[in-house]
N, C-alpha and C. Protein backbone atom coordinates (compact mmCIF):
# COMPACT_ATOMS: atom_id res chain seq x y z
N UNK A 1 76.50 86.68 101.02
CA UNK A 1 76.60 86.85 99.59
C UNK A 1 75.37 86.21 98.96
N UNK A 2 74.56 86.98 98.10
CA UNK A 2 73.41 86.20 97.55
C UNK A 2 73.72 85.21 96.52
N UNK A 3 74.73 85.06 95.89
CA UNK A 3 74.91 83.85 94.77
C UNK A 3 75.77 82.86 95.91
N UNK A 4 75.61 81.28 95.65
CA UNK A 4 76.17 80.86 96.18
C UNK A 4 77.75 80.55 96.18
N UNK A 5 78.52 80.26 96.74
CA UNK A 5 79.80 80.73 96.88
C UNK A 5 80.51 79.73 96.37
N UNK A 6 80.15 78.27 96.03
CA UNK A 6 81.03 77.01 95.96
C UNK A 6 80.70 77.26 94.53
N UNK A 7 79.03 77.77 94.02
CA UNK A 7 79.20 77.95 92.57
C UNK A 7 80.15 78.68 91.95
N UNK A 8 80.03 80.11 92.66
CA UNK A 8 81.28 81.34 92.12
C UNK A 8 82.38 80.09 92.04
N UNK A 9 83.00 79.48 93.52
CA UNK A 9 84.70 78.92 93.21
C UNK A 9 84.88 78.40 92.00
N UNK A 10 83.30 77.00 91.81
CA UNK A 10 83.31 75.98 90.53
C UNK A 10 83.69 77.12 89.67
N UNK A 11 83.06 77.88 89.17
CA UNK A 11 83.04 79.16 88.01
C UNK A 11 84.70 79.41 87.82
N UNK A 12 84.89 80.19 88.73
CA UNK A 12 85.96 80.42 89.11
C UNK A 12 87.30 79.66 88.61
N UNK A 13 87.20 78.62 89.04
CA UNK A 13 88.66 77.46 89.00
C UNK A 13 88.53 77.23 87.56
N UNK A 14 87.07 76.94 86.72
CA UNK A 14 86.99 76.87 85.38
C UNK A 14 87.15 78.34 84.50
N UNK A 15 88.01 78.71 85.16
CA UNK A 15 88.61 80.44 84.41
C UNK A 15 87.50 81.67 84.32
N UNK A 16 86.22 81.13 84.99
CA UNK A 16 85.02 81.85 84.72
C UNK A 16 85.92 83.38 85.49
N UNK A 17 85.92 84.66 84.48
CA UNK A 17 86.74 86.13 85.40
C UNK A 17 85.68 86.67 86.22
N UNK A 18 83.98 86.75 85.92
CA UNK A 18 82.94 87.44 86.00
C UNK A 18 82.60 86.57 87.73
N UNK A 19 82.60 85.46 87.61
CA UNK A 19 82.77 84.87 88.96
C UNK A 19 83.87 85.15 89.78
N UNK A 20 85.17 84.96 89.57
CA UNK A 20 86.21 85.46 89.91
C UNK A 20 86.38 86.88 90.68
N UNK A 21 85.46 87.91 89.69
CA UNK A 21 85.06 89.37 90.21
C UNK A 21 84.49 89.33 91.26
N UNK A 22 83.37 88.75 91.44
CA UNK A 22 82.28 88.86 92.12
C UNK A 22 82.70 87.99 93.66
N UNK A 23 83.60 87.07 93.61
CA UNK A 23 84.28 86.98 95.04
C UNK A 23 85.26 87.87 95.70
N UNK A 24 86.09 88.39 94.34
CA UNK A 24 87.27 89.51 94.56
C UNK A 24 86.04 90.68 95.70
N UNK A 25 85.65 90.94 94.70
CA UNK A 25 84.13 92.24 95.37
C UNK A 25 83.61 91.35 96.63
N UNK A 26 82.94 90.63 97.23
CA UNK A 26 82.74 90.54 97.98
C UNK A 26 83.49 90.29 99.63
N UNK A 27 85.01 89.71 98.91
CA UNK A 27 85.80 89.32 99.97
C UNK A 27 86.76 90.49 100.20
N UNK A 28 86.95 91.58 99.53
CA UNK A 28 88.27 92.78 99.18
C UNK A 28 87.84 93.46 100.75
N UNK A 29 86.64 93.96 100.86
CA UNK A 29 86.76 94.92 101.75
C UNK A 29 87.15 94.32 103.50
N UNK A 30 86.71 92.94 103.52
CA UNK A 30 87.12 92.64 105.02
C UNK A 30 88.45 92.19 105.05
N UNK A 31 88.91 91.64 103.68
CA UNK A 31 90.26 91.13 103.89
C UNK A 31 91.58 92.27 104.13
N UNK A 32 90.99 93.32 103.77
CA UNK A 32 91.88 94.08 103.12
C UNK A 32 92.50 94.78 104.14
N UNK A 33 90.70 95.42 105.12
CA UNK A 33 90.57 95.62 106.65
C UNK A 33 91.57 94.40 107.61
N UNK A 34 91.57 93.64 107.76
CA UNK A 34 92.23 92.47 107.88
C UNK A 34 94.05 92.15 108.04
N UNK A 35 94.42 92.45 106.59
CA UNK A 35 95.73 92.84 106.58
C UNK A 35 96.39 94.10 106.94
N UNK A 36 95.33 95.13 106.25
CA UNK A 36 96.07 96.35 107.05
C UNK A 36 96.55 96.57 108.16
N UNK A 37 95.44 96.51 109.13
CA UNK A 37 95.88 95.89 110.91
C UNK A 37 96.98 95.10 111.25
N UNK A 38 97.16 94.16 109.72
CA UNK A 38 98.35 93.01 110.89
C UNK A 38 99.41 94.18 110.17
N UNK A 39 99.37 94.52 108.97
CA UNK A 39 100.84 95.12 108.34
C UNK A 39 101.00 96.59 108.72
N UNK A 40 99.80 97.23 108.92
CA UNK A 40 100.01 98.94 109.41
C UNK A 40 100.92 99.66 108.18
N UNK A 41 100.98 99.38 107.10
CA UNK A 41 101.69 99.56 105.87
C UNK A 41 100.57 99.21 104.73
N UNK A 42 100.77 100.66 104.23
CA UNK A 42 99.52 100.19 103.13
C UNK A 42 100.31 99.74 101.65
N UNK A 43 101.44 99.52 101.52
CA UNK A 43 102.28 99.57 100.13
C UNK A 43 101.99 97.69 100.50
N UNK A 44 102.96 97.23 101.82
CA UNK A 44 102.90 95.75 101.76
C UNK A 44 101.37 95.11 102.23
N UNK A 45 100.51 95.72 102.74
CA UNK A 45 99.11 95.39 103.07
C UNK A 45 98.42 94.98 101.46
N UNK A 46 98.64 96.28 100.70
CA UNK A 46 98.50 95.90 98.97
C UNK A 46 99.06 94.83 98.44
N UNK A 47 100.11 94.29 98.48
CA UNK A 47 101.02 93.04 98.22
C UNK A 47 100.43 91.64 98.63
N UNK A 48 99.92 92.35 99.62
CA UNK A 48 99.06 90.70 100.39
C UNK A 48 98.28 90.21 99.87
N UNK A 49 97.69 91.14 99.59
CA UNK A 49 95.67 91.37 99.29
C UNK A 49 96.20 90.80 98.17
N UNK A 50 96.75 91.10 96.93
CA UNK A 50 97.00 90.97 96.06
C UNK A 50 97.29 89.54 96.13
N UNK A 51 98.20 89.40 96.62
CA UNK A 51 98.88 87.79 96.44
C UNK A 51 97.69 86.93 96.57
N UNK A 52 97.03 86.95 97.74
CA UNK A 52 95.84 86.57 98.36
C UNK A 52 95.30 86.02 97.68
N UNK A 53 94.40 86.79 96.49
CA UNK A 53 93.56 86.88 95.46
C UNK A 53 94.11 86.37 94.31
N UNK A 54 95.31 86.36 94.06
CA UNK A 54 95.98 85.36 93.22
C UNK A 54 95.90 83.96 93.53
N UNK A 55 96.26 83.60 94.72
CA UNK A 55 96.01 82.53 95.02
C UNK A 55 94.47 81.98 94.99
N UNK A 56 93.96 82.91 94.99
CA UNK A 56 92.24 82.12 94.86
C UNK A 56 92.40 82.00 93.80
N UNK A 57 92.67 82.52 92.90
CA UNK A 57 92.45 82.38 90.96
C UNK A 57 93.26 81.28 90.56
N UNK A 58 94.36 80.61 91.37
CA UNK A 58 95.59 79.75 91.05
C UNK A 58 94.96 78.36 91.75
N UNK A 59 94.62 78.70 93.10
CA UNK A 59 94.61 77.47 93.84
C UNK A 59 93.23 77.01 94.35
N UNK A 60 92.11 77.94 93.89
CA UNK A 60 90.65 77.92 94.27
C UNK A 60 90.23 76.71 94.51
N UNK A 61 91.10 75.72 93.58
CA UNK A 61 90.72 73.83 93.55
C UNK A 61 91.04 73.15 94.70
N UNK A 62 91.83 73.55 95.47
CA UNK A 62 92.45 73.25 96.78
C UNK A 62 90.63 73.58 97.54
N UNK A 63 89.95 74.57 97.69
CA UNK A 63 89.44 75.29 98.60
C UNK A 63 87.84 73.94 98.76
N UNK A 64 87.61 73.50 100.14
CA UNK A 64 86.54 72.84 100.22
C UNK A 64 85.95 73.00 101.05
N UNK A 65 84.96 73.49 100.84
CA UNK A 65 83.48 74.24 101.72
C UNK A 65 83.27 73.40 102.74
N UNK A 66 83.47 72.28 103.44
CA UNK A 66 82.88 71.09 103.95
C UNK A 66 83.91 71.46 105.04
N UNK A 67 85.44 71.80 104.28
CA UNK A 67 86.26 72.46 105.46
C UNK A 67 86.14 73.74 106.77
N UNK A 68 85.97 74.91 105.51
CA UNK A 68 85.75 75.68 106.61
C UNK A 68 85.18 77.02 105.37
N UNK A 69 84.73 78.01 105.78
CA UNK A 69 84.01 78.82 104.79
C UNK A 69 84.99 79.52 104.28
N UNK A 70 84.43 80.06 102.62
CA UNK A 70 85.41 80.95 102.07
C UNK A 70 86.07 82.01 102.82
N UNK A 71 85.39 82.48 102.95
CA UNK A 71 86.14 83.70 104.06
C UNK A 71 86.74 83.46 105.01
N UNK A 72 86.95 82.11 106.05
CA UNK A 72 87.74 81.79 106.60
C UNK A 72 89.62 81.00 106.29
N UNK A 73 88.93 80.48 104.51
CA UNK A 73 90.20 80.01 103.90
C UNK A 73 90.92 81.19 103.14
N UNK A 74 90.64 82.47 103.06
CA UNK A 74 91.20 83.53 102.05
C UNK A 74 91.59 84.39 103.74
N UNK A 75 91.18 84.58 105.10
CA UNK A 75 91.67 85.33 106.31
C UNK A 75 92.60 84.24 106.26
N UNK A 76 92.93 82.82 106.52
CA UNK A 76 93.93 82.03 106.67
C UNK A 76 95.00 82.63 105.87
N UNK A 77 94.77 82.39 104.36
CA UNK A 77 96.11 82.36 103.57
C UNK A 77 96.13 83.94 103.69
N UNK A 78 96.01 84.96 104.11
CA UNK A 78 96.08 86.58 104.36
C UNK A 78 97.28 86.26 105.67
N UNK A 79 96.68 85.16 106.33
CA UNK A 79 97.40 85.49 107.65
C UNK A 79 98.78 84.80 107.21
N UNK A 80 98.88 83.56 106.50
CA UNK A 80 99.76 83.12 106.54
C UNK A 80 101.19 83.85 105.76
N UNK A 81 100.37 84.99 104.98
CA UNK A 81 101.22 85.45 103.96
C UNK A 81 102.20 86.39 104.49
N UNK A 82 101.04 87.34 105.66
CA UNK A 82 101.88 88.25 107.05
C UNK A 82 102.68 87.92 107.66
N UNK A 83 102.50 86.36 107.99
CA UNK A 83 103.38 86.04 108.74
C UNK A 83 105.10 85.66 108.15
N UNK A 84 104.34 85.08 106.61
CA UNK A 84 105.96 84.63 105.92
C UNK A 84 106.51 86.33 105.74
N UNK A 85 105.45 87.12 105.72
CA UNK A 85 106.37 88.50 105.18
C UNK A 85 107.27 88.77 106.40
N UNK A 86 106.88 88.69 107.55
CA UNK A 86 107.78 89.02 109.00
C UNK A 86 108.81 88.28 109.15
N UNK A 87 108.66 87.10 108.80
CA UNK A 87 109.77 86.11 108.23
C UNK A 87 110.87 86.46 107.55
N UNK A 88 110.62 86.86 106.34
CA UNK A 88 111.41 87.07 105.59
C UNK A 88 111.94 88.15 105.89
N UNK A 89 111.47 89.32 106.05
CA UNK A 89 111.65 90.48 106.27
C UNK A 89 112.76 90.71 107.56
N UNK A 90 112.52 89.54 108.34
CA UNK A 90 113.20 89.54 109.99
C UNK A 90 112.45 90.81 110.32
N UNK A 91 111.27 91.37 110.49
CA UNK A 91 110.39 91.85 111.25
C UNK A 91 109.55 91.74 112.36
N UNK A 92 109.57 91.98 113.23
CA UNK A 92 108.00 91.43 114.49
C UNK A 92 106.87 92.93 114.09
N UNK A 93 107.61 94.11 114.11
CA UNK A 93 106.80 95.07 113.98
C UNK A 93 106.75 95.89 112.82
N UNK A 94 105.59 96.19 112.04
CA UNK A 94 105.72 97.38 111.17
C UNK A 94 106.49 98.59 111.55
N UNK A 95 106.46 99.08 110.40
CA UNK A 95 107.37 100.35 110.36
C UNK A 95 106.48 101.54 110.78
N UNK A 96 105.40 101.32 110.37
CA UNK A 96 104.27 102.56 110.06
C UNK A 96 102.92 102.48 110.11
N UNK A 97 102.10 103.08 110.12
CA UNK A 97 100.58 102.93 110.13
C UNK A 97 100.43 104.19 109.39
N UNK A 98 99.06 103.75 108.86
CA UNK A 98 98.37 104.68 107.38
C UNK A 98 97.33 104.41 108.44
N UNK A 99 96.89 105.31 108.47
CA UNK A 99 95.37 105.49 109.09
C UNK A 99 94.67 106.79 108.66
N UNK A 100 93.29 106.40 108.00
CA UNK A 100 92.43 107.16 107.05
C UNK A 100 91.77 107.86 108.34
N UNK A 101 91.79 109.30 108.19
CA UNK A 101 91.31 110.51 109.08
C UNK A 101 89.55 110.42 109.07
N UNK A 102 89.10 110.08 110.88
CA UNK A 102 87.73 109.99 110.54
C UNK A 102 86.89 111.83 110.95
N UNK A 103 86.11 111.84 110.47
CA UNK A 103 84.98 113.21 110.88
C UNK A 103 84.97 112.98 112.20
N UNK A 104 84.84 113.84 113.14
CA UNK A 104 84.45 114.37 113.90
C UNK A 104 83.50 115.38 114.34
N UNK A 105 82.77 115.63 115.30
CA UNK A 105 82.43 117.35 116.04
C UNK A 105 83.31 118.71 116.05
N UNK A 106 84.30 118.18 116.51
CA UNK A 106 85.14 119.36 116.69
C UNK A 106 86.54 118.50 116.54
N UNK A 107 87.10 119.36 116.49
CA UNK A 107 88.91 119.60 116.24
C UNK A 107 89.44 118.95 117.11
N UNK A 108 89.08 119.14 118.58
CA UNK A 108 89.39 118.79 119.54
C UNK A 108 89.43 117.27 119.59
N UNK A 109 87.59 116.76 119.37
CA UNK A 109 87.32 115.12 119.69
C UNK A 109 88.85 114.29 117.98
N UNK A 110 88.41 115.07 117.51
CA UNK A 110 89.10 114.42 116.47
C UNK A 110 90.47 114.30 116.54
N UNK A 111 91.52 115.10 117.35
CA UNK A 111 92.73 115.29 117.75
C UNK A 111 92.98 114.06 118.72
N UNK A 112 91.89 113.98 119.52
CA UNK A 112 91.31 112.73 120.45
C UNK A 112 91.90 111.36 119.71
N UNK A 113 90.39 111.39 119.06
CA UNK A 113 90.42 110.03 118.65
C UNK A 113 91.58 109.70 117.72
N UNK A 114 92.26 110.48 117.26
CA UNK A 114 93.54 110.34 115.99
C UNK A 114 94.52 110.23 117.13
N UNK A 115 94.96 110.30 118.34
CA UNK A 115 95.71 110.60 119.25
C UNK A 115 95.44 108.65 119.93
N UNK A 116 94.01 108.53 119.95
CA UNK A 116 94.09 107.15 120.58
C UNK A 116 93.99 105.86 119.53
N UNK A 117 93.53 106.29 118.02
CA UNK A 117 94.27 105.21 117.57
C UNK A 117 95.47 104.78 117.09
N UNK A 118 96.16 106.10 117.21
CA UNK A 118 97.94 105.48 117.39
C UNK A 118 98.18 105.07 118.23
N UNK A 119 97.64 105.32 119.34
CA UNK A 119 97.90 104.72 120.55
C UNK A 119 97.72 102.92 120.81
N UNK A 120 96.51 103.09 120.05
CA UNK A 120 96.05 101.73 120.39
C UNK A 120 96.54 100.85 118.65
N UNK A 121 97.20 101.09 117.54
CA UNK A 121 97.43 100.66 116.91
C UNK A 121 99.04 100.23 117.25
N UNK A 122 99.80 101.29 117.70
CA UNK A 122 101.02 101.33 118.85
C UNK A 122 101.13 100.16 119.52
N UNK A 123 100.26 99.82 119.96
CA UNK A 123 100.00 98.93 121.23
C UNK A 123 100.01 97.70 120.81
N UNK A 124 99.11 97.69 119.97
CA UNK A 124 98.34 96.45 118.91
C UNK A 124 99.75 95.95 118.47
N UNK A 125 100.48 96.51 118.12
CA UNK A 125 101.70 96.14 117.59
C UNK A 125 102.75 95.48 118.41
N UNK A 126 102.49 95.76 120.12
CA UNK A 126 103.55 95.36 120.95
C UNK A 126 103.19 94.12 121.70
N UNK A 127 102.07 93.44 121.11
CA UNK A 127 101.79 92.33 121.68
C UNK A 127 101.96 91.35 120.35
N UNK A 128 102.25 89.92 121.09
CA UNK A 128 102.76 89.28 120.26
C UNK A 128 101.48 88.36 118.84
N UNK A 129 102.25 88.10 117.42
CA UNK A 129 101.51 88.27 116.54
C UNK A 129 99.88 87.68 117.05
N UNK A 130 99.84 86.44 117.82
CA UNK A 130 98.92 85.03 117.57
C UNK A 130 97.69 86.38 118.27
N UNK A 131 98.26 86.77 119.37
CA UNK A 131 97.05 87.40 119.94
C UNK A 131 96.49 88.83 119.57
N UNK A 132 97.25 89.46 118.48
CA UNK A 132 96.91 90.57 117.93
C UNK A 132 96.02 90.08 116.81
N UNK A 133 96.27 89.11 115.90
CA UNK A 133 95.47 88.04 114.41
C UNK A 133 94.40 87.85 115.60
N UNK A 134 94.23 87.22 116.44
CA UNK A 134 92.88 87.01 117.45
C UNK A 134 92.14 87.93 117.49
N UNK A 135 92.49 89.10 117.90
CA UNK A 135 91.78 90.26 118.38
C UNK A 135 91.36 90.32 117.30
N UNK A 136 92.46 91.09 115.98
CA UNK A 136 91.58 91.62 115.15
C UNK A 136 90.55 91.13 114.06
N UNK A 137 90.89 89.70 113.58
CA UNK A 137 89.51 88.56 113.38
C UNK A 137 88.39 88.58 114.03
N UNK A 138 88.78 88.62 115.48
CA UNK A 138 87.24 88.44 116.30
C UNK A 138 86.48 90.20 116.45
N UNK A 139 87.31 90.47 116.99
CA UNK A 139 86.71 92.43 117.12
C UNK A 139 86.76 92.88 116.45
N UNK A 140 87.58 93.25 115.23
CA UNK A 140 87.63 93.85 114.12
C UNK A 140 87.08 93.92 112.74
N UNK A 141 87.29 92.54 112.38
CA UNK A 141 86.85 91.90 111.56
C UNK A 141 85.53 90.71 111.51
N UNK A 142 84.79 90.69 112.68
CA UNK A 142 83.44 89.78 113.13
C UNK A 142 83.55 88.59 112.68
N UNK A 143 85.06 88.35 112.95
CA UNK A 143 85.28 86.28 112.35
C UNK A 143 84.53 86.02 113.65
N UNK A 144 83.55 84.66 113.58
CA UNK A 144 83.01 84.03 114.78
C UNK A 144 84.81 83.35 115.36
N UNK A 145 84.05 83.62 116.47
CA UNK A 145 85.46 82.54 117.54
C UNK A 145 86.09 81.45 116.63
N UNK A 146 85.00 80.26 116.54
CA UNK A 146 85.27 78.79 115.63
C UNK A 146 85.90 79.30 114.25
N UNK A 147 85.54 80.28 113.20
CA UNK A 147 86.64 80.54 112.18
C UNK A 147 87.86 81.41 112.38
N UNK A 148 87.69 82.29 113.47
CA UNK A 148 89.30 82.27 113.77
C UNK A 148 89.91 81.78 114.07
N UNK A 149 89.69 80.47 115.14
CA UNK A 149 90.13 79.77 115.93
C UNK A 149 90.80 78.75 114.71
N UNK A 150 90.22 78.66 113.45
CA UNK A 150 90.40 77.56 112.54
C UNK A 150 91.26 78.45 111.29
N UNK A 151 91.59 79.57 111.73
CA UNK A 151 92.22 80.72 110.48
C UNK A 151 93.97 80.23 111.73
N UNK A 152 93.79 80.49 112.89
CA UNK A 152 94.82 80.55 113.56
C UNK A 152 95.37 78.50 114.51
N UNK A 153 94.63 77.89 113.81
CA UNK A 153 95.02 76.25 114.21
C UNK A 153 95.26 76.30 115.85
N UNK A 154 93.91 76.90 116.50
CA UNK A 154 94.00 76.23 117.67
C UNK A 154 92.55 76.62 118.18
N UNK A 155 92.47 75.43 119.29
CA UNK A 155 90.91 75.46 119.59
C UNK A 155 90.38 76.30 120.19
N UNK A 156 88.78 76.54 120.27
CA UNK A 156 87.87 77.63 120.34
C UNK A 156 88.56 78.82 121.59
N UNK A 157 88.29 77.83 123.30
CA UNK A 157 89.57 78.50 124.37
C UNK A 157 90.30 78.60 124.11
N UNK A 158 91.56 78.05 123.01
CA UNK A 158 92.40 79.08 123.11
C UNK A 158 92.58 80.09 122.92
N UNK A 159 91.75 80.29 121.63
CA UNK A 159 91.62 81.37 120.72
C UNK A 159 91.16 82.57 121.96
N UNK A 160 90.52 81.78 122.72
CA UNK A 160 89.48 83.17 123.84
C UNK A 160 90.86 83.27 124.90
N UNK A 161 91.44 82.34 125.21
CA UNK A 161 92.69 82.59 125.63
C UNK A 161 93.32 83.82 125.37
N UNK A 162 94.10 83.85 123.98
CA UNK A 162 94.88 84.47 123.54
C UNK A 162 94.16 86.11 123.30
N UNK A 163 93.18 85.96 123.47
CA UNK A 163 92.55 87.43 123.19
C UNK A 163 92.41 87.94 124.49
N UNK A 164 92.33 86.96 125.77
CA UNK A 164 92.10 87.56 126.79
C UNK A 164 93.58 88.14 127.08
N UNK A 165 94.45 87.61 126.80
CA UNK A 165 95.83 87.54 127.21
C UNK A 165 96.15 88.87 126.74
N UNK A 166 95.62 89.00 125.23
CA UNK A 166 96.18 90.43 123.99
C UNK A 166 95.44 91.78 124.65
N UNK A 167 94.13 91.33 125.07
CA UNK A 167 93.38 92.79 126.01
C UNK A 167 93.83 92.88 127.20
N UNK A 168 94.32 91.95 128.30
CA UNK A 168 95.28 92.45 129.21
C UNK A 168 96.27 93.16 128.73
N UNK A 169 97.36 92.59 127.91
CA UNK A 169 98.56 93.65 127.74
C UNK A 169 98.31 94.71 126.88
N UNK A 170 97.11 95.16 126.28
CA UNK A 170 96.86 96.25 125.90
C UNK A 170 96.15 97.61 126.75
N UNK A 171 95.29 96.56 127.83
CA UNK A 171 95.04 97.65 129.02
C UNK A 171 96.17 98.14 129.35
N UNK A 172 97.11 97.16 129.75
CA UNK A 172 98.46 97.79 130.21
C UNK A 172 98.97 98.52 129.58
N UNK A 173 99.39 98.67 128.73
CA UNK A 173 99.89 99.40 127.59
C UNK A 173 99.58 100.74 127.59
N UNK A 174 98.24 100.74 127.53
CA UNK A 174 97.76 101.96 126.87
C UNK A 174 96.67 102.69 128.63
N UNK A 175 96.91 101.78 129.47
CA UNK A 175 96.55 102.53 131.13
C UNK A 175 97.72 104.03 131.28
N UNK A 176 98.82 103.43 130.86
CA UNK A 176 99.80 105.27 131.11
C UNK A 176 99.54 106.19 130.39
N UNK A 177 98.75 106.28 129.49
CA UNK A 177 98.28 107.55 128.85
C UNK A 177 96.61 107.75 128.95
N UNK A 178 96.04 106.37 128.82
CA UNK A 178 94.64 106.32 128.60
C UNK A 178 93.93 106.15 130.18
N UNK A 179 93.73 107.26 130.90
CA UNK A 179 93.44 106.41 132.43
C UNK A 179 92.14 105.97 132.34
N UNK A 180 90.93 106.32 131.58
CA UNK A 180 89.65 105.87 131.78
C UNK A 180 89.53 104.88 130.92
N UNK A 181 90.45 103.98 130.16
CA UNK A 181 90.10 102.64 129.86
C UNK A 181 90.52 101.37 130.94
């Protein structure tokens, strides 16, 4: 982000909206990427984001750079919010996935690839939460190891732990349909 970011918060916490914007805009598109994956529901994925971003406008004064970076304290409270929703909800798995149709060559590759990311969003779903939030922070979302590891409260190996653990049972998973992965 070219303005600095502790200025935007200062701005920010002092009701500044124009600062306020300008983190909303910079942080919306990875967070958003982010929740969708854990919720596969775009109605409660919206709810998150939302809450999310409330909470920066409410609690921004809490937030200290020295801790860990903005974007690692707004993926935290994203994650934490998924998780109270499964909570509450008595959920482990979404109901559904929204997944935006990509271009292709032909009909065919595209039948493909729409065929393997249900598959692999399917999948994503049948492993348990800590190592699916791993994966998709680190692969998905380009959190370094050390801020996921600090979004999910455990150290750097584990974090590589739990991802090694989440890509084993997803080879598995997805080896009975997918043989060349």
């Amino acid at each position: 982000m070219g303005v600095d970011e502790a200025n935007l918060i200062s701005r920010s916490v002092g009701g500044d909206k124009s600062a306020y914007q300008l983190l909303v805009e910079h942080h919306l598109p990875p967070l958003s990427n982010y929740v969708m994956r854990m919720m596969a529901n775009a109605t409660e994925a919206d709810d998150i984001i939302q809450e999310t971003f409330v909470r920066l406008w409410t609690h921004g004064h809490k937030y200290n750079p020295k801790l860990a970076k903005l974007t690692t304290w707004l993926h935290n409270i994203a994650h934490n919010l998924c998780i109270d929703y499964f909570r509450m909800t008595d959920r482990l798995v979404p109901e559904s996935a929204d997944h935006p149709e990509q271009e292709s060559s032909s009909p065919e590759e595209n039948y493909i690839r729409q065929d393997l990311a249900m598959d692999i969003q399917a999948a994503m779903m049948t492993i348990p939460e800590r190592q699916r939030s791993a994966i998709i922070m680190c692969h998905y979302q380009g959190l370094s190891n050390r801020d996921a590891a600090g979004v999910l409260g455990v150290s750097v190996d584990a974090l590589e732990s739990l991802m090694a653990r989440g890509r084993r049972k997803l080879r598995q998973n997805l080896s009975t349909n997918w043989q060349e992965l």
